[in-house]
C-alpha atoms as a PDB file:
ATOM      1  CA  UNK A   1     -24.577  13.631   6.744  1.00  0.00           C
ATOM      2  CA  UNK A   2     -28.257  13.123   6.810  1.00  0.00           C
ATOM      3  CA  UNK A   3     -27.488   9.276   5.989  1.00  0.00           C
ATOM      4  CA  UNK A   4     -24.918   8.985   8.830  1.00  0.00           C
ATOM      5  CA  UNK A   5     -27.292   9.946  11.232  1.00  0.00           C
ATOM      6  CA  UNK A   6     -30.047   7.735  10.124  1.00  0.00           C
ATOM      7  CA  UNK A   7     -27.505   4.574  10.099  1.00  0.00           C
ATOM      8  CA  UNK A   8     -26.817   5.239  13.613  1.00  0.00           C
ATOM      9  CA  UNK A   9     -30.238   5.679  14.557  1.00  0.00           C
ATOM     10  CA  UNK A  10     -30.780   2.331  13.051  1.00  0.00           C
ATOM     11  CA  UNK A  11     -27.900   1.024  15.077  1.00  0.00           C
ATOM     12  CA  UNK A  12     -28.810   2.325  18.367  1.00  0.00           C
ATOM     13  CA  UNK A  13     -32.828   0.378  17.322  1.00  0.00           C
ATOM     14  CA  UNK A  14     -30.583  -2.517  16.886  1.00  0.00           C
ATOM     15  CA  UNK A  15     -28.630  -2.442  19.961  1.00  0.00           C
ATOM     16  CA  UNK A  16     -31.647  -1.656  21.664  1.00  0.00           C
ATOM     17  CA  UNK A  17     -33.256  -4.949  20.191  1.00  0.00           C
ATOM     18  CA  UNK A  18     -30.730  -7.043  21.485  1.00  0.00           C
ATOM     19  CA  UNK A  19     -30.934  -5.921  24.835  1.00  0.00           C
ATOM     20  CA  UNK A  20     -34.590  -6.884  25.184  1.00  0.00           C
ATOM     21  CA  UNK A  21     -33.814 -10.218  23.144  1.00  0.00           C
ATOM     22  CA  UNK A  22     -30.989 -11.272  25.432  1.00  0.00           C
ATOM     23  CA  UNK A  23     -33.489 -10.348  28.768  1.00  0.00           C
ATOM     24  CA  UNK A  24     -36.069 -12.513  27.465  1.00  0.00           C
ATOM     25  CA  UNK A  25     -33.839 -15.085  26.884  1.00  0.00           C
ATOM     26  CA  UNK A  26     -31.866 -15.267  30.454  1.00  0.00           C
ATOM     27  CA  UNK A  27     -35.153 -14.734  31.688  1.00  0.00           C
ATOM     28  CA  UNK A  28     -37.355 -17.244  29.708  1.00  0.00           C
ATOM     29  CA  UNK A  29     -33.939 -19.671  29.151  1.00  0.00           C
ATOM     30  CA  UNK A  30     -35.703 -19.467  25.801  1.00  0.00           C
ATOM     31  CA  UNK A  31     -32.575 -20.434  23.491  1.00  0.00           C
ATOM     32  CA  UNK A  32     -34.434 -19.348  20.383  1.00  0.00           C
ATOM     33  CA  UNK A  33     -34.237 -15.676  21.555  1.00  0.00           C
ATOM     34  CA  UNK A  34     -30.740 -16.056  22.749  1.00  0.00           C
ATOM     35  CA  UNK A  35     -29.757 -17.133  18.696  1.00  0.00           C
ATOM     36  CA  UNK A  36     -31.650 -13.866  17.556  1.00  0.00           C
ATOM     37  CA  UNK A  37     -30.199 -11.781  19.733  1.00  0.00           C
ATOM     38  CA  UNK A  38     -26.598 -12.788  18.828  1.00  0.00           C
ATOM     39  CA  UNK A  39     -27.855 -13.061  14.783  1.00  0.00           C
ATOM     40  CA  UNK A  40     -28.658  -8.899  16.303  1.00  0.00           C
ATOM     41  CA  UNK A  41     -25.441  -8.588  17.785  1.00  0.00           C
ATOM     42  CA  UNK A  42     -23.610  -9.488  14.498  1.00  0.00           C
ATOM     43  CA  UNK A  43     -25.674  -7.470  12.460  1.00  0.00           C
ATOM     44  CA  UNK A  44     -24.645  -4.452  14.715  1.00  0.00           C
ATOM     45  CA  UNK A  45     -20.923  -5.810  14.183  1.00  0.00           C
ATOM     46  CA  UNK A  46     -20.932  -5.755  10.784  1.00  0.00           C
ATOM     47  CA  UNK A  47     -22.996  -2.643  10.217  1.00  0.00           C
ATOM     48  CA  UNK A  48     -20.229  -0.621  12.886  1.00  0.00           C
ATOM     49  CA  UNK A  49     -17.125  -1.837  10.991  1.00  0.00           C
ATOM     50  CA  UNK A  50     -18.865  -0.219   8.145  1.00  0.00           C
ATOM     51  CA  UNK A  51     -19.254   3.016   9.727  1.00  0.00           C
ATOM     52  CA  UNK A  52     -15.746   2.577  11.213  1.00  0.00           C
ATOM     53  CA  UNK A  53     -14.221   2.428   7.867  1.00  0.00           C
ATOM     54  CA  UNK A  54     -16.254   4.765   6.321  1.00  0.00           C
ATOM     55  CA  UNK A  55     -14.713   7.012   8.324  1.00  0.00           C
ATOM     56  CA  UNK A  56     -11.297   5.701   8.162  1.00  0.00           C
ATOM     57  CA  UNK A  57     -11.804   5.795   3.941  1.00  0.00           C
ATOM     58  CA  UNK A  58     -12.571   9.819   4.632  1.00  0.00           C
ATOM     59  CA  UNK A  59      -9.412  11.424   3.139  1.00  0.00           C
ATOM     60  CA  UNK A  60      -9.668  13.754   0.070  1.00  0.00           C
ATOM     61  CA  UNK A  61      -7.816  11.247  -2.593  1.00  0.00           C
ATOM     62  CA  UNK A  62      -8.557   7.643  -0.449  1.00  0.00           C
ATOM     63  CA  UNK A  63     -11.026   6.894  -3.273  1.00  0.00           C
ATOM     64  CA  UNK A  64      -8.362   6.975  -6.336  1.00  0.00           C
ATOM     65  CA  UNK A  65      -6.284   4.203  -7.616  1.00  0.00           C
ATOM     66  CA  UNK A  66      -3.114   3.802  -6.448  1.00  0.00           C
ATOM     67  CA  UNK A  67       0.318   3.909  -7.394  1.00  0.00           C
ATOM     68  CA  UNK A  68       3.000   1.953  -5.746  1.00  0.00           C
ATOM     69  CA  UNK A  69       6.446   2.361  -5.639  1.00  0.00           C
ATOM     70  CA  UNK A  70       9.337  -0.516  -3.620  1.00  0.00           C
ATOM     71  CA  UNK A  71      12.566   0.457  -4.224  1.00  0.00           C
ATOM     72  CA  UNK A  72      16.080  -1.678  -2.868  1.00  0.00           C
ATOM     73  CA  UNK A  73      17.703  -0.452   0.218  1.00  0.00           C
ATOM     74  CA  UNK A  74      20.901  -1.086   2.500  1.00  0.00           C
ATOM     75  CA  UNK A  75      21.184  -5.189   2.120  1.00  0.00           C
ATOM     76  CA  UNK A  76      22.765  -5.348  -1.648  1.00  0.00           C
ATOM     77  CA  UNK A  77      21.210  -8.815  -3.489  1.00  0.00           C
ATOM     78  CA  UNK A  78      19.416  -9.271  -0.157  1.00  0.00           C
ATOM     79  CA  UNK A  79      17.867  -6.129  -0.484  1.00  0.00           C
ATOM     80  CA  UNK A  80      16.965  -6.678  -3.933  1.00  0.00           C
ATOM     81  CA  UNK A  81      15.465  -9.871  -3.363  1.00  0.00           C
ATOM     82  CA  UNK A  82      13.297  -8.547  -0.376  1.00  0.00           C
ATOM     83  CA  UNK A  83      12.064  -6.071  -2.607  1.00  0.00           C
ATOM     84  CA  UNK A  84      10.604  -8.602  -4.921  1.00  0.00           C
ATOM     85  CA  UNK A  85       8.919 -10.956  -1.922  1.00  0.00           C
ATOM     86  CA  UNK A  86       7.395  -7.292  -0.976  1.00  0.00           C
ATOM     87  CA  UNK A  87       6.436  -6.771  -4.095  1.00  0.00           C
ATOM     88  CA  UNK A  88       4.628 -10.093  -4.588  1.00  0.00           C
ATOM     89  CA  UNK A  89       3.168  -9.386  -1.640  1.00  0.00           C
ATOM     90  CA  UNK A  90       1.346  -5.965  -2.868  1.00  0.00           C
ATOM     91  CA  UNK A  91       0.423  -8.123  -5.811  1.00  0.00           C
ATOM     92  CA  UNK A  92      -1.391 -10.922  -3.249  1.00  0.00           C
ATOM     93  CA  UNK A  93      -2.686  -8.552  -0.939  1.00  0.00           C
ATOM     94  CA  UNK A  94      -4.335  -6.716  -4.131  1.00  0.00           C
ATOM     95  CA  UNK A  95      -5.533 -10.020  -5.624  1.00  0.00           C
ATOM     96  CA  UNK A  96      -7.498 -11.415  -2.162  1.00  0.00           C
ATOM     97  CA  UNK A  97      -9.641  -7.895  -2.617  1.00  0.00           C
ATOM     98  CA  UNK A  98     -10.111  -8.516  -6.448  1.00  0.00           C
ATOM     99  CA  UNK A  99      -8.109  -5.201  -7.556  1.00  0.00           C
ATOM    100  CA  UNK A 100      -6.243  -4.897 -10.602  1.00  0.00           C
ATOM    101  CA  UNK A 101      -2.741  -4.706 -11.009  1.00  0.00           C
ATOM    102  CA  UNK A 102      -0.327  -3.021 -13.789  1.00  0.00           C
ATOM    103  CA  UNK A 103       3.483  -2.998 -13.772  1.00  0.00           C
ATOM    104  CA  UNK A 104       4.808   0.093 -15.178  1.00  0.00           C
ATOM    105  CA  UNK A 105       8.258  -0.247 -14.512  1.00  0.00           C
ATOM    106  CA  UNK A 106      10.489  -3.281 -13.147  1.00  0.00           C
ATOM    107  CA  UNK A 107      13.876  -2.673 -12.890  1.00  0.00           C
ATOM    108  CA  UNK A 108      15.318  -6.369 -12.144  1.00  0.00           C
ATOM    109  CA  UNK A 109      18.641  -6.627  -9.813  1.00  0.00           C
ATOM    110  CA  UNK A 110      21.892  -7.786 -11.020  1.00  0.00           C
ATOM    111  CA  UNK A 111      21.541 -11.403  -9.222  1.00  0.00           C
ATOM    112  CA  UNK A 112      18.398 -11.736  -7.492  1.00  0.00           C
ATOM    113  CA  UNK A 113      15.315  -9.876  -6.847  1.00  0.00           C
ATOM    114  CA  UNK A 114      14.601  -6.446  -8.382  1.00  0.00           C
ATOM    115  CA  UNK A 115      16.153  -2.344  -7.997  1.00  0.00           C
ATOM    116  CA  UNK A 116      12.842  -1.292  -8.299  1.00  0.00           C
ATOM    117  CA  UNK A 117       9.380  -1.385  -9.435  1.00  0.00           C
ATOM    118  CA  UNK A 118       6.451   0.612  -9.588  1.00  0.00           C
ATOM    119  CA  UNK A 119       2.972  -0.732 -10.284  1.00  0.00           C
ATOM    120  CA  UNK A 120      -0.797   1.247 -10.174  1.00  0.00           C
ATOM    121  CA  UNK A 121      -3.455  -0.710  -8.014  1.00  0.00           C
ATOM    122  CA  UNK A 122      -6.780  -0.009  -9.361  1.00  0.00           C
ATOM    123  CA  UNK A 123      -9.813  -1.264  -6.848  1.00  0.00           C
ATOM    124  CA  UNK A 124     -11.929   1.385  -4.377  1.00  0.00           C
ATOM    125  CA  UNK A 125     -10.316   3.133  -2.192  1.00  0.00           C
ATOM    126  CA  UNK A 126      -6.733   1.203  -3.825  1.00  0.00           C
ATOM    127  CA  UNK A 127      -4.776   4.616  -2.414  1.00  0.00           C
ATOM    128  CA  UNK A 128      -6.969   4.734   1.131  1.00  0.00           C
ATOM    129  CA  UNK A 129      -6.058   1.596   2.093  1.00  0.00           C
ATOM    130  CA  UNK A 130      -2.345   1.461   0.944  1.00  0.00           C
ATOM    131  CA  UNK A 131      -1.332   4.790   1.967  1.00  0.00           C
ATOM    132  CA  UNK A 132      -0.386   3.169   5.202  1.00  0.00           C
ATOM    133  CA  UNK A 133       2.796   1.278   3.584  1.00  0.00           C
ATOM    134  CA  UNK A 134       4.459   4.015   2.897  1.00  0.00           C
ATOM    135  CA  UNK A 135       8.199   3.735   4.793  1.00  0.00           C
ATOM    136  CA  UNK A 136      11.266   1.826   5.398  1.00  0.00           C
ATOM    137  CA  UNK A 137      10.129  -2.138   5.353  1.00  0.00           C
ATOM    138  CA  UNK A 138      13.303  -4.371   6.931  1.00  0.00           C
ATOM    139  CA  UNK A 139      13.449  -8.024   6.860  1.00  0.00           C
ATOM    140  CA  UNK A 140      15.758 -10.407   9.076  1.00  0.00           C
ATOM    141  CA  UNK A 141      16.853 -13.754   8.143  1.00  0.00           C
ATOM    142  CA  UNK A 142      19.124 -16.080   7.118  1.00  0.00           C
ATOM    143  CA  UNK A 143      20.377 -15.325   3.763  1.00  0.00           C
ATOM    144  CA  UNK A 144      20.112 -17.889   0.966  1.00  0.00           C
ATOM    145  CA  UNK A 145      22.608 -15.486  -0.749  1.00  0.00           C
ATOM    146  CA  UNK A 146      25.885 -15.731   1.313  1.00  0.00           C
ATOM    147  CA  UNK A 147      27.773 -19.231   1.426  1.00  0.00           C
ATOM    148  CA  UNK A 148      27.551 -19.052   5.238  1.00  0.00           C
ATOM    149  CA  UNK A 149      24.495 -19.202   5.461  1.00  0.00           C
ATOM    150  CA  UNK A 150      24.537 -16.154   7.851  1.00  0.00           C
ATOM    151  CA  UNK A 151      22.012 -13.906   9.358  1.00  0.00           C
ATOM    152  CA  UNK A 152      21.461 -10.797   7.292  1.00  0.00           C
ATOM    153  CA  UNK A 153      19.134  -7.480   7.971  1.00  0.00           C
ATOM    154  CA  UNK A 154      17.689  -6.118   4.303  1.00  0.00           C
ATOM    155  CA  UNK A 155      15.837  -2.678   3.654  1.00  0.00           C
ATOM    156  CA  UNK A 156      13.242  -1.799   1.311  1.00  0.00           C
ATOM    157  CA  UNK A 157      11.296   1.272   0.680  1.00  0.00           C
ATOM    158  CA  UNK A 158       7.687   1.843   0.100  1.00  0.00           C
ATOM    159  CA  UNK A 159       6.054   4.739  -1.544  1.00  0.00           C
ATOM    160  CA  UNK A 160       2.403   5.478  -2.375  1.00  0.00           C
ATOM    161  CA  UNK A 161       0.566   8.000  -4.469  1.00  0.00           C
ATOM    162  CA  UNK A 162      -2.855   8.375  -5.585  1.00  0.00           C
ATOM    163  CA  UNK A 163      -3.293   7.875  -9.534  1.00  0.00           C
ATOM    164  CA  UNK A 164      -5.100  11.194 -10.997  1.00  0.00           C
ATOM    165  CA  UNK A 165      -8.169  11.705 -13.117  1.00  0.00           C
ATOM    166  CA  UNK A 166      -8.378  14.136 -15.793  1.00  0.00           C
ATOM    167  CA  UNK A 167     -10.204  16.475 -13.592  1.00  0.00           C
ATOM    168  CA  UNK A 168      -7.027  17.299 -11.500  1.00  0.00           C
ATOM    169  CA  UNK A 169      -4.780  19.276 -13.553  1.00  0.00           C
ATOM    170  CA  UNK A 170      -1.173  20.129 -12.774  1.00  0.00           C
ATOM    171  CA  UNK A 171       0.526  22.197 -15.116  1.00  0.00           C
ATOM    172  CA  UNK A 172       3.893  20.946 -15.871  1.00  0.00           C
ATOM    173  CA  UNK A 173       5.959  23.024 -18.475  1.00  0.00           C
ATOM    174  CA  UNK A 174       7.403  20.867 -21.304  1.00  0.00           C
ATOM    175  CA  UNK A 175      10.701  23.385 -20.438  1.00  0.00           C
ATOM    176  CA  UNK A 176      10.998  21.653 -16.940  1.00  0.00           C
ATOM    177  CA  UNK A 177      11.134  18.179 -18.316  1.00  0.00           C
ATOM    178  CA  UNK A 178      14.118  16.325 -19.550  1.00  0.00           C
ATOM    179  CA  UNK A 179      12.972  13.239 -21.646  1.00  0.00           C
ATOM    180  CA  UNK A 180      15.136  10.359 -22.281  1.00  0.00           C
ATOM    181  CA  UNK A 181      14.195   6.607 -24.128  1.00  0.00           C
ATOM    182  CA  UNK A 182      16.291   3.177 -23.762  1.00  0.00           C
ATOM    183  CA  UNK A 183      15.650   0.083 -24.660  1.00  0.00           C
ATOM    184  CA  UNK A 184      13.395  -1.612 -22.072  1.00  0.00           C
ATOM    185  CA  UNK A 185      14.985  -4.663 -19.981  1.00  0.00           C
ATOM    186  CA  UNK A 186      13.394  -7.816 -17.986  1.00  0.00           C
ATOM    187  CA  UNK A 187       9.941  -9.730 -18.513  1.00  0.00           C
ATOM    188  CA  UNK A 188       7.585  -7.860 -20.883  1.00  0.00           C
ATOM    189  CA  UNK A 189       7.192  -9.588 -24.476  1.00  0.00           C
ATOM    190  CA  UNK A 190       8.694  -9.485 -27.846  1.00  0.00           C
ATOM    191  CA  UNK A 191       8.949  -5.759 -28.074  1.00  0.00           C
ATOM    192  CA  UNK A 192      11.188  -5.596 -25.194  1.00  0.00           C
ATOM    193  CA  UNK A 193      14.866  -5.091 -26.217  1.00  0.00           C
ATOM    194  CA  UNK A 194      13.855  -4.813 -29.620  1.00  0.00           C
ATOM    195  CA  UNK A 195      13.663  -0.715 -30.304  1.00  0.00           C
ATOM    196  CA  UNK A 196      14.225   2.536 -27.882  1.00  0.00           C
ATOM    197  CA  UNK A 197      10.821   2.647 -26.867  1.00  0.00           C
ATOM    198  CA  UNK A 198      11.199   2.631 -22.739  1.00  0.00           C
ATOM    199  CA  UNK A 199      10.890   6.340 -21.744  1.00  0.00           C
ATOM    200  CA  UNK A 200      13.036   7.991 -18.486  1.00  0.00           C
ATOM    201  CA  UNK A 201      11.129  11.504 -17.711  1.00  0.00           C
ATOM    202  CA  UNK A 202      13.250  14.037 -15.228  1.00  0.00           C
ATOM    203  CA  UNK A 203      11.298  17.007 -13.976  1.00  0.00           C
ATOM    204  CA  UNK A 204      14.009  19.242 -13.270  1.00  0.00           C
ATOM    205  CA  UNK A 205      12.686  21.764 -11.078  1.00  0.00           C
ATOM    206  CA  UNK A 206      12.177  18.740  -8.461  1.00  0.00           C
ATOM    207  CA  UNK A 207      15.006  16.327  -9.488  1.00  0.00           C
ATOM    208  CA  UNK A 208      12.008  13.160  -9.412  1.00  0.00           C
ATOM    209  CA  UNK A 209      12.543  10.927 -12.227  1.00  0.00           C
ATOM    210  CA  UNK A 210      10.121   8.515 -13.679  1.00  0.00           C
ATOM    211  CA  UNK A 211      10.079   5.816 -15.989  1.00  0.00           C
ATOM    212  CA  UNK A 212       7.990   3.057 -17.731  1.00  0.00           C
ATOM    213  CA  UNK A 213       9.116   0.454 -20.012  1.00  0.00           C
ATOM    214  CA  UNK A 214       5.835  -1.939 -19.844  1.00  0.00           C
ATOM    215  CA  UNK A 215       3.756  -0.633 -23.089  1.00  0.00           C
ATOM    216  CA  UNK A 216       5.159  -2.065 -26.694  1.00  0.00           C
ATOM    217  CA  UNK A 217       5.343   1.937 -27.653  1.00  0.00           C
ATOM    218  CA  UNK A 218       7.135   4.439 -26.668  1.00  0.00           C
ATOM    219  CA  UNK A 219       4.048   7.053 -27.144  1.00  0.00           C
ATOM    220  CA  UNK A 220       2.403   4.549 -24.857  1.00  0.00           C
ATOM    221  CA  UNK A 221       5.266   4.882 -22.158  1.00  0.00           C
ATOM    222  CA  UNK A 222       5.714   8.173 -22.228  1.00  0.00           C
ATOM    223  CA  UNK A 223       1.783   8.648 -21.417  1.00  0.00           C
ATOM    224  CA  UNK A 224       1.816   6.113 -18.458  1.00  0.00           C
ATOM    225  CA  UNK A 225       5.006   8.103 -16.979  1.00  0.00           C
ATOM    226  CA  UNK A 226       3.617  11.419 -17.699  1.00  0.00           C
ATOM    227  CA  UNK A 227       1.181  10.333 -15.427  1.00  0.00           C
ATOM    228  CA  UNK A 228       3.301   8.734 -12.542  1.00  0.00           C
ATOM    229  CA  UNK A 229       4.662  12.213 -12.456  1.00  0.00           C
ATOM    230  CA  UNK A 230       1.457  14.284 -12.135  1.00  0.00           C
ATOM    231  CA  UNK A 231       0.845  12.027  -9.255  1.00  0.00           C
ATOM    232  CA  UNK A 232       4.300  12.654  -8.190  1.00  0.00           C
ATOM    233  CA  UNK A 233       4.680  15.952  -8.592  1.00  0.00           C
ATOM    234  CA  UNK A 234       0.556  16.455  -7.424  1.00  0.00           C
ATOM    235  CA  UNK A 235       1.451  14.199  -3.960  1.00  0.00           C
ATOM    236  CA  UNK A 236       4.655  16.809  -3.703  1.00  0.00           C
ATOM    237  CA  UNK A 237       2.095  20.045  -3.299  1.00  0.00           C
ATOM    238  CA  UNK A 238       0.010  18.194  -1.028  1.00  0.00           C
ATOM    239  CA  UNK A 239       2.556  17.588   1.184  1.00  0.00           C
ATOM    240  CA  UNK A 240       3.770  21.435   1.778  1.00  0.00           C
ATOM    241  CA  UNK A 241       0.062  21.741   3.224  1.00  0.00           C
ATOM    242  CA  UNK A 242       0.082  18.752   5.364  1.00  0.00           C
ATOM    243  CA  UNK A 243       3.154  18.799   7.419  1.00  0.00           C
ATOM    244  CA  UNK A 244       2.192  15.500   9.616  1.00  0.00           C
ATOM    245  CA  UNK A 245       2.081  14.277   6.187  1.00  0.00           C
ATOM    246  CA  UNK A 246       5.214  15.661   4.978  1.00  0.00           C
ATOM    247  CA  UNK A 247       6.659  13.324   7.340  1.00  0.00           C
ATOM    248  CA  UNK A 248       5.246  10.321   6.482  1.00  0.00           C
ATOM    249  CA  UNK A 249       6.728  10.509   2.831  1.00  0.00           C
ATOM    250  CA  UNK A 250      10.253  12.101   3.827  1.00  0.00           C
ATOM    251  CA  UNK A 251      11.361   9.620   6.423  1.00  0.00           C
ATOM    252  CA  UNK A 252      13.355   8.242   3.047  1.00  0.00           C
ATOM    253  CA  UNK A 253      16.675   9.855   2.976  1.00  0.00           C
ATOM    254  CA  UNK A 254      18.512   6.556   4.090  1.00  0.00           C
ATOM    255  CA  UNK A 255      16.573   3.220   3.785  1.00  0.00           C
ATOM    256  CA  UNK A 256      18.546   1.543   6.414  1.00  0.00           C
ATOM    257  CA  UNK A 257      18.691   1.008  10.233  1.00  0.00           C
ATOM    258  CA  UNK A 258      16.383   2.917  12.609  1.00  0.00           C
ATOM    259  CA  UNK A 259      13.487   4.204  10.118  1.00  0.00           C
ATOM    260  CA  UNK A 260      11.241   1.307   9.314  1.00  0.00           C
ATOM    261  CA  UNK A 261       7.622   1.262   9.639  1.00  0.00           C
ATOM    262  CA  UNK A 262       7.934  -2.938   9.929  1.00  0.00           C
ATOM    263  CA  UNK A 263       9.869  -5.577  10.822  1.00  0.00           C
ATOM    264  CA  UNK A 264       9.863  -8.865   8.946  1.00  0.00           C
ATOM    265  CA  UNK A 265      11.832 -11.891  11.094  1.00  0.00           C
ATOM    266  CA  UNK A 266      12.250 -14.913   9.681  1.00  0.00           C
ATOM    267  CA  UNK A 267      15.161 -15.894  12.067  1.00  0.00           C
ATOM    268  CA  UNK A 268      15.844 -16.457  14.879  1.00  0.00           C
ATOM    269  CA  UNK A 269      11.774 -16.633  15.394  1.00  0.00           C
ATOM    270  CA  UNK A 270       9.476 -16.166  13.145  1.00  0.00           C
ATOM    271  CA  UNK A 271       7.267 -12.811  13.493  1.00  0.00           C
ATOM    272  CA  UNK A 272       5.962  -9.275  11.914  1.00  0.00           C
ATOM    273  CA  UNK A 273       6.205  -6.419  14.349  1.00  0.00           C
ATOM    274  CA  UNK A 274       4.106  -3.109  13.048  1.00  0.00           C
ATOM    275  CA  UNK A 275       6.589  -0.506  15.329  1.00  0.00           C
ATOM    276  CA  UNK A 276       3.595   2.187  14.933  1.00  0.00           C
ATOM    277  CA  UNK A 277       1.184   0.461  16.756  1.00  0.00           C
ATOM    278  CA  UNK A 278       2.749  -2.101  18.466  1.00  0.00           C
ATOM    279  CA  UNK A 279       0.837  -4.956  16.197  1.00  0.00           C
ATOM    280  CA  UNK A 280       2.965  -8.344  16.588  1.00  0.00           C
ATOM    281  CA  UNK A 281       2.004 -11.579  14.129  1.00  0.00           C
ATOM    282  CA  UNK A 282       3.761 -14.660  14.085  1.00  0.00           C
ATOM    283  CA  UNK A 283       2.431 -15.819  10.927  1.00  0.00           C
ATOM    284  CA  UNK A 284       5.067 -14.327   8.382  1.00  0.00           C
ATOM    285  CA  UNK A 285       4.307 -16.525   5.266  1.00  0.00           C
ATOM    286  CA  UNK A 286       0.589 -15.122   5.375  1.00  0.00           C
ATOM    287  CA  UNK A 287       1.472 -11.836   5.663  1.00  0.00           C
ATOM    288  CA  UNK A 288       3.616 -12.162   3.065  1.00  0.00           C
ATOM    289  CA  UNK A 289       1.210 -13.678   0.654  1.00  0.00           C
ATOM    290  CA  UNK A 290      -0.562 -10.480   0.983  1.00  0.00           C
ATOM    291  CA  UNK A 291      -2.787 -10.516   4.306  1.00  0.00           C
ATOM    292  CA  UNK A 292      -2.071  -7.082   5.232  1.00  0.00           C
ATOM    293  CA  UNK A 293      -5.230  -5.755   6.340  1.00  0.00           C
ATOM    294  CA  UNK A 294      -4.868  -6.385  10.045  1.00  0.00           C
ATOM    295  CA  UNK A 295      -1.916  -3.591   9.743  1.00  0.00           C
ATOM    296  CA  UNK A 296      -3.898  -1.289   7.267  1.00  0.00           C
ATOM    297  CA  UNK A 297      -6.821  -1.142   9.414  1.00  0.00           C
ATOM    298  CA  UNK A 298      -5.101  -0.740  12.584  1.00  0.00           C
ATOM    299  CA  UNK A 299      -2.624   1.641  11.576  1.00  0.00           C
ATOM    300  CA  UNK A 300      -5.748   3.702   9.561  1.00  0.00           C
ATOM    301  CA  UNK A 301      -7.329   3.373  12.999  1.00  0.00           C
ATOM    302  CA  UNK A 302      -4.532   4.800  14.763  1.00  0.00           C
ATOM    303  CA  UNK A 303      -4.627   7.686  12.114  1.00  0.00           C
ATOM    304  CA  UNK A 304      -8.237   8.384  13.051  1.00  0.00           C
ATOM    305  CA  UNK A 305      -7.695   8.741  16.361  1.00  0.00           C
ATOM    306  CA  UNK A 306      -5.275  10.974  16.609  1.00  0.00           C
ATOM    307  CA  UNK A 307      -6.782  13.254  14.477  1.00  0.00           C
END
């Protein structure tokens, strides 16, 4: 706290700088003192976006990793091809701000695109920032899937969960779980198809199945989905306490018309429409090669405010 106060202190010194700098120079028409004062001006910039997201970044779990789930909806191949641009897009967006990435599981689609896949982002504040994603994602264009070339409207859904350290613990009795293996299919080396060693976990109390298939053991997939499911089943507890919360991960029961968070139009016109806060941006190929902050921030903003 003690810090917050002295960076605003400084910040106020600063503004307070400028002013006088940007007298002397009307005054003086000395344009040496005008280029400090806006060098000042910056410098105040920077230093309140990083109070601004400080504050944004506040939440009890924004600092973890995070791990993301797109899954297929209403659209059929469509669907499962928009699933895969989305997910390349989660991989840009986490490669422009140097995170890591790991694919867990990667369920591909029977033509095109993928069912499902779930990856963990690891970077600072990986589940702050992408927390915001979570929903119904829909895309609009002309498909390169049907012979008529026709319009076609495509869902996909978007979940997020922070990744847990060891100092969380969430007791999950070895009774509740119902723990299946398969051989592993899609991209992923010479181990894949070769033995049983992709692992399917049910927690039955809750019904939420998880999976991994990525490691070349199956001791090594059942660890990585063992922890996708403390996340899961951690996230799950968190939201009976948070009710505005609660809502943000629910809205999932039909990933189709009506509940999406974004719109994606590539025809008739080419633009991304944020519904939440209004946000419009006509350049679609950059925001889908991963320049999502202008939607992060703004939506995190939004958050912050009504709070």
């Amino acid at each position: 706290m003690s810090d917050t106060v002295e960076v605003w202190k400084d910040l106020c010194r600063q503004i307070e700088d400028a002013g006088v700098l940007l007298d002397l120079a009307v005054t003086e028409q000395d344009e040496a003192a005008l280029a400090e004062a806006a060098d000042t001006i910056r410098a105040v910039e920077q230093t309140a976006d990083k109070m601004v997201l400080a504050k944004m970044l506040s939440g009890k779990d924004d600092d973890k990793n995070a791990i993301v789930s797109v899954n297929a909806g209403a659209g059929g191949t469509d669907a499962q091809d928009w699933s895969e641009m989305l997910f390349r897009m989660y991989l840009r967006w986490a490669e422009r701000r140097g995170f890591k990435t790991k694919v867990v599981d990667y369920q591909p689609g029977e033509e095109a695109g993928i069912k499902s896949v779930t990856l963990i982002v690891t970077g600072s504040y990986a589940y702050g920032y992408l927390k915001s994603e979570v929903g119904i994602h829909r895309l609009v264009r002309l498909s390169p899937f049907d012979t008529n070339h026709k319009r076609h409207t495509s869902f996909a859904s978007v979940s997020v969960y922070p990744e847990l350290n060891d100092e969380v613990v969430i007791d999950i009795d070895e009774k509740d779980l119902r723990i299946e293996t398969f051989r592993a299919s899609g991209a992923g080396g010479q181990h894949v198809n070769k033995t049983s060693s992709a692992v399917r976990i049910v927690h039955l109390p809750t019904g939420i199945v998880v999976q991994c298939q990525q490691e070349r053991s199956q001791h090594g997939n059942k660890a990585v989905a063992m922890k996708v499911l403390r996340s899961r089943l951690y996230e799950k507890e968190e939201e009976k306490r948070a009710a505005e919360k609660q809502a943000d991960y629910e809205r999932k029961d039909e990933i189709a018309w009506g509940s999406q968070i974004r719109s994606y139009t590539l025809h008739p016109y080419q633009l991304v429409k944020d519904h939440r806060i209004g946000l419009e941006v006509g350049n679609v190929n950059d925001v889908l090669d991963g320049n999502l902050d202008p939607f992060i921030e703004r939506v995190l903003l939004g958050a912050e405010s009504a709070a």
